[in-house]
N, C-alpha and C. Protein backbone atom coordinates (compact mmCIF):
# COMPACT_ATOMS: atom_id res chain seq x y z
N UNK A 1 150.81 64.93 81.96
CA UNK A 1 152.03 64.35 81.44
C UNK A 1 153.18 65.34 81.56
N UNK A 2 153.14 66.89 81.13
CA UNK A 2 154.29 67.63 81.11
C UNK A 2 154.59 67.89 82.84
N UNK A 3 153.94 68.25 83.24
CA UNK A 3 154.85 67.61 85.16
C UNK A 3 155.15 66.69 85.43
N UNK A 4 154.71 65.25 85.49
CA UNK A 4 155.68 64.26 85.38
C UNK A 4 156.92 63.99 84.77
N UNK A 5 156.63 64.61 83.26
CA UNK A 5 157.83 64.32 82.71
C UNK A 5 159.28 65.30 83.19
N UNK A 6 158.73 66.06 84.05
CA UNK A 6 159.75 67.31 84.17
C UNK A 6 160.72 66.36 85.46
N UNK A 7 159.90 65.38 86.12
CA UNK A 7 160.41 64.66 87.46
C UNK A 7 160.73 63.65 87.27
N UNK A 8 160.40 62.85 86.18
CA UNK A 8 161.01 61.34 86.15
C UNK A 8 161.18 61.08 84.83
N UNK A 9 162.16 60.28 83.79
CA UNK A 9 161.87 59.94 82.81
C UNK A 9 160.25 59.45 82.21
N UNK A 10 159.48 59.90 80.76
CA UNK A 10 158.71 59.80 80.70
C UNK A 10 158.47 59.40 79.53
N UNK A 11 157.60 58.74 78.74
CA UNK A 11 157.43 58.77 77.23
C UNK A 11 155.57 58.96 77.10
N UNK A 12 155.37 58.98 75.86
CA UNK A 12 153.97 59.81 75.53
C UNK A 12 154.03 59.15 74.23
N UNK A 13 153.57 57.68 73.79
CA UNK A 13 153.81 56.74 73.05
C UNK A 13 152.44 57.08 72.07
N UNK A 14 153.02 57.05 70.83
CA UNK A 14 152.02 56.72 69.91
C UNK A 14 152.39 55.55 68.69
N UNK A 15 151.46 55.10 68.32
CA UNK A 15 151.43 54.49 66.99
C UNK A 15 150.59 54.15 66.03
N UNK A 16 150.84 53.71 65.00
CA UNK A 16 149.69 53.64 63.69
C UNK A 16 148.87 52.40 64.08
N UNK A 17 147.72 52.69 63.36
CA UNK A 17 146.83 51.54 63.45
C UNK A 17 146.77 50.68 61.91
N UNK A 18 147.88 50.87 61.36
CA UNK A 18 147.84 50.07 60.26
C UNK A 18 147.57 51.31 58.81
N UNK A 19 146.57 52.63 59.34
CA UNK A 19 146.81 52.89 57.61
C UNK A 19 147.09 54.63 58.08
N UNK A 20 147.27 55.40 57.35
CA UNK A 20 147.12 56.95 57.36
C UNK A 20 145.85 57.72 57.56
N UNK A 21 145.59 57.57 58.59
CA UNK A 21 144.25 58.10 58.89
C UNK A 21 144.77 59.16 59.99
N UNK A 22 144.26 60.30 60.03
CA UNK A 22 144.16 61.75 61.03
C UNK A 22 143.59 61.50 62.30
N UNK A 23 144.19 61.39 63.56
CA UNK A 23 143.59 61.08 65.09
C UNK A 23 142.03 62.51 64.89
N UNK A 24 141.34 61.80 65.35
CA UNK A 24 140.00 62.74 65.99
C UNK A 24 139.38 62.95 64.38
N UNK A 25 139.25 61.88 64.06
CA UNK A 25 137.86 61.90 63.03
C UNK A 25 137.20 61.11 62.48
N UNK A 26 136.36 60.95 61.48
CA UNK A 26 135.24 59.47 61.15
C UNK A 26 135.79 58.79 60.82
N UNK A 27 137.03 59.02 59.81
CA UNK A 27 137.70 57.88 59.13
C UNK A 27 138.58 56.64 60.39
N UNK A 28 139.19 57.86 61.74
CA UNK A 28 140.00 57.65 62.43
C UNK A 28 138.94 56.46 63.37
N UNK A 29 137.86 57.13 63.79
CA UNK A 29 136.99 56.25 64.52
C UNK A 29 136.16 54.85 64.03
N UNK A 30 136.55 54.87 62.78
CA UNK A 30 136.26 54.16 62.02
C UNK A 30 137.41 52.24 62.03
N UNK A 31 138.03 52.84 62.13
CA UNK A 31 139.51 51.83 61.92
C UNK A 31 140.11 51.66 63.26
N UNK A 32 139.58 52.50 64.28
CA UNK A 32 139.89 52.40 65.87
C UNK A 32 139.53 50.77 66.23
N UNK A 33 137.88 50.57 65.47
CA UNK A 33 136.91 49.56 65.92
C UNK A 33 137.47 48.50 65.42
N UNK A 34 138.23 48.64 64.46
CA UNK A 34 138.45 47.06 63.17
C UNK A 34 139.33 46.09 64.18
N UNK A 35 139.50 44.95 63.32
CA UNK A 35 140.15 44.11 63.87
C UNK A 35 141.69 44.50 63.53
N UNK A 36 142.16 45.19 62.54
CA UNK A 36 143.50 45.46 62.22
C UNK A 36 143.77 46.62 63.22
N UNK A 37 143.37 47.27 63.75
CA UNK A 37 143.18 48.36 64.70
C UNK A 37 143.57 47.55 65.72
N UNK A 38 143.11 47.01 66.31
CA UNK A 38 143.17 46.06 67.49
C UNK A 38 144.59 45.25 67.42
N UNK A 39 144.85 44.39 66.39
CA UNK A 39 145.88 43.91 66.14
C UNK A 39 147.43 45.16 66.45
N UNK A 40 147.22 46.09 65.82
CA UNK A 40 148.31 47.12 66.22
C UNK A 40 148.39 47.94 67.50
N UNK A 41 147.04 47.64 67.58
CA UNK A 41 147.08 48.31 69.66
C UNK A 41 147.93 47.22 70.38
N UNK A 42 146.95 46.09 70.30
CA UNK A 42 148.06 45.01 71.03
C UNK A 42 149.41 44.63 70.99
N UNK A 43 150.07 44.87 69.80
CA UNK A 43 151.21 44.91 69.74
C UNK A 43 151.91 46.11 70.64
N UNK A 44 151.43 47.39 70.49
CA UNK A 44 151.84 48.31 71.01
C UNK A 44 152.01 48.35 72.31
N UNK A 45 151.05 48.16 73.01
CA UNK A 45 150.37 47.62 74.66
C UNK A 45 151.24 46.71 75.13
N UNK A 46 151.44 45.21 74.61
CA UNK A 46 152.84 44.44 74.42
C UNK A 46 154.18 45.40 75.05
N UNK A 47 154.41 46.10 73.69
CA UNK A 47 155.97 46.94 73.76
C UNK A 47 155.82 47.56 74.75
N UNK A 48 155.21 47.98 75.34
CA UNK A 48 155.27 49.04 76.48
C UNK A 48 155.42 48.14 77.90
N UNK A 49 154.48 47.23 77.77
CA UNK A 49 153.94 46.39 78.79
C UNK A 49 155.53 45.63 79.18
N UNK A 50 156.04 45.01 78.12
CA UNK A 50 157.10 44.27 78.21
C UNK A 50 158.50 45.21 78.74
N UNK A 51 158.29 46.37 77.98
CA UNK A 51 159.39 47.60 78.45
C UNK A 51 159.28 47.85 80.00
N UNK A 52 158.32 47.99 80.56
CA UNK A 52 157.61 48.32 81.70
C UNK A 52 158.82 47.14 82.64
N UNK A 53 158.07 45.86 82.70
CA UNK A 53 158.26 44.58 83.42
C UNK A 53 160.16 44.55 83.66
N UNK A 54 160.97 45.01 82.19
CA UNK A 54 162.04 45.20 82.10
C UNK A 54 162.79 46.08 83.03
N UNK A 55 162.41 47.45 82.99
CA UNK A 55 162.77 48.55 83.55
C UNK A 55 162.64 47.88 85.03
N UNK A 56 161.55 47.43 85.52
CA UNK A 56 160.83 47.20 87.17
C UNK A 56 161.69 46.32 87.76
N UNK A 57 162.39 44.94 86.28
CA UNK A 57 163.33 43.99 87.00
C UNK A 57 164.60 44.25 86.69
N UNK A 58 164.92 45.39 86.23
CA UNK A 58 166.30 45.58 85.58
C UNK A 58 166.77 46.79 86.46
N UNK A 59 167.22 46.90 88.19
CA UNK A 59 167.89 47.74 88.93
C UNK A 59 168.82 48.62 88.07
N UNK A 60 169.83 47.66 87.59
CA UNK A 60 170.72 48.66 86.35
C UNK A 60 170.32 49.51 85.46
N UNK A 61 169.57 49.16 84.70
CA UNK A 61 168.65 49.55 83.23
C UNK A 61 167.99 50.79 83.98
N UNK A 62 167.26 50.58 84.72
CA UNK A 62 166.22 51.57 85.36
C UNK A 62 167.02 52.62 85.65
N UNK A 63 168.76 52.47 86.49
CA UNK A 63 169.61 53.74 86.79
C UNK A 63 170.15 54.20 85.72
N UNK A 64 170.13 53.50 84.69
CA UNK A 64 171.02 54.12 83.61
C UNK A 64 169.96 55.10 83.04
N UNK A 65 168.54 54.92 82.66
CA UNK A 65 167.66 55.34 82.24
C UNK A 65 167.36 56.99 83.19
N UNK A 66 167.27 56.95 84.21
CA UNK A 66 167.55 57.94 85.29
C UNK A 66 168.63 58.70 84.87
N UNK A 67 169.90 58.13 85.03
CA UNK A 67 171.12 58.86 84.61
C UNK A 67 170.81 59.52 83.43
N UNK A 68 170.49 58.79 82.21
CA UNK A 68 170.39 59.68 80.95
C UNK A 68 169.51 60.75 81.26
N UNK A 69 168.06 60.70 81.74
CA UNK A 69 167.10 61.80 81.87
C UNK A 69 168.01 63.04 82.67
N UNK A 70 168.69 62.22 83.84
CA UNK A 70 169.54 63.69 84.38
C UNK A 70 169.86 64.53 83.65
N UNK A 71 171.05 63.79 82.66
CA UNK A 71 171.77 64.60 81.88
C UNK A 71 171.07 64.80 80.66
N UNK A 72 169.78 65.38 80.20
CA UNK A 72 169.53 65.84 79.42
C UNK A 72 168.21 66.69 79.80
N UNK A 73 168.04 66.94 81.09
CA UNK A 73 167.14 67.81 81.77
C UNK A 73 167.66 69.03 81.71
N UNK A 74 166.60 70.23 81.56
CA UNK A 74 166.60 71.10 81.39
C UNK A 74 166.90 72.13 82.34
């Protein structure tokens, strides 16, 4: 991810699965499996998925998105 992101706009998306649980442990692997787990992946997967389709049909959107990464590259 950190070389890509250095070349193209990039994001590194996270989100909750519904409660306060710590990534990488029993409780976490626990609530991964549930159905409310699932319910908030798919939503998430959605947002991205739909962001994705946007960017791919949106020539403008996609340069403006470019433009901003320019100007805030390092």
């Amino acid at each position: 991810m950190g070389n890509v992101s250095l070349v193209v706009p990039s994001i590194h998306p996270g989100y909750s699965l519904g409660r306060n649980v710590m990534i990488h442990t029993k409780d976490f692997e626990e609530l991964a499996g549930s159905e409310e787990a699932q319910r908030w992946t798919l939503i998430a997967a959605t947002s991205m998925a739909l962001t994705s389709v946007r960017l791919f049909t949106d020539g403008e959107l996609a340069a403006e998105a470019k433009q901003e990464f320019l100007k805030t590259k390092l």
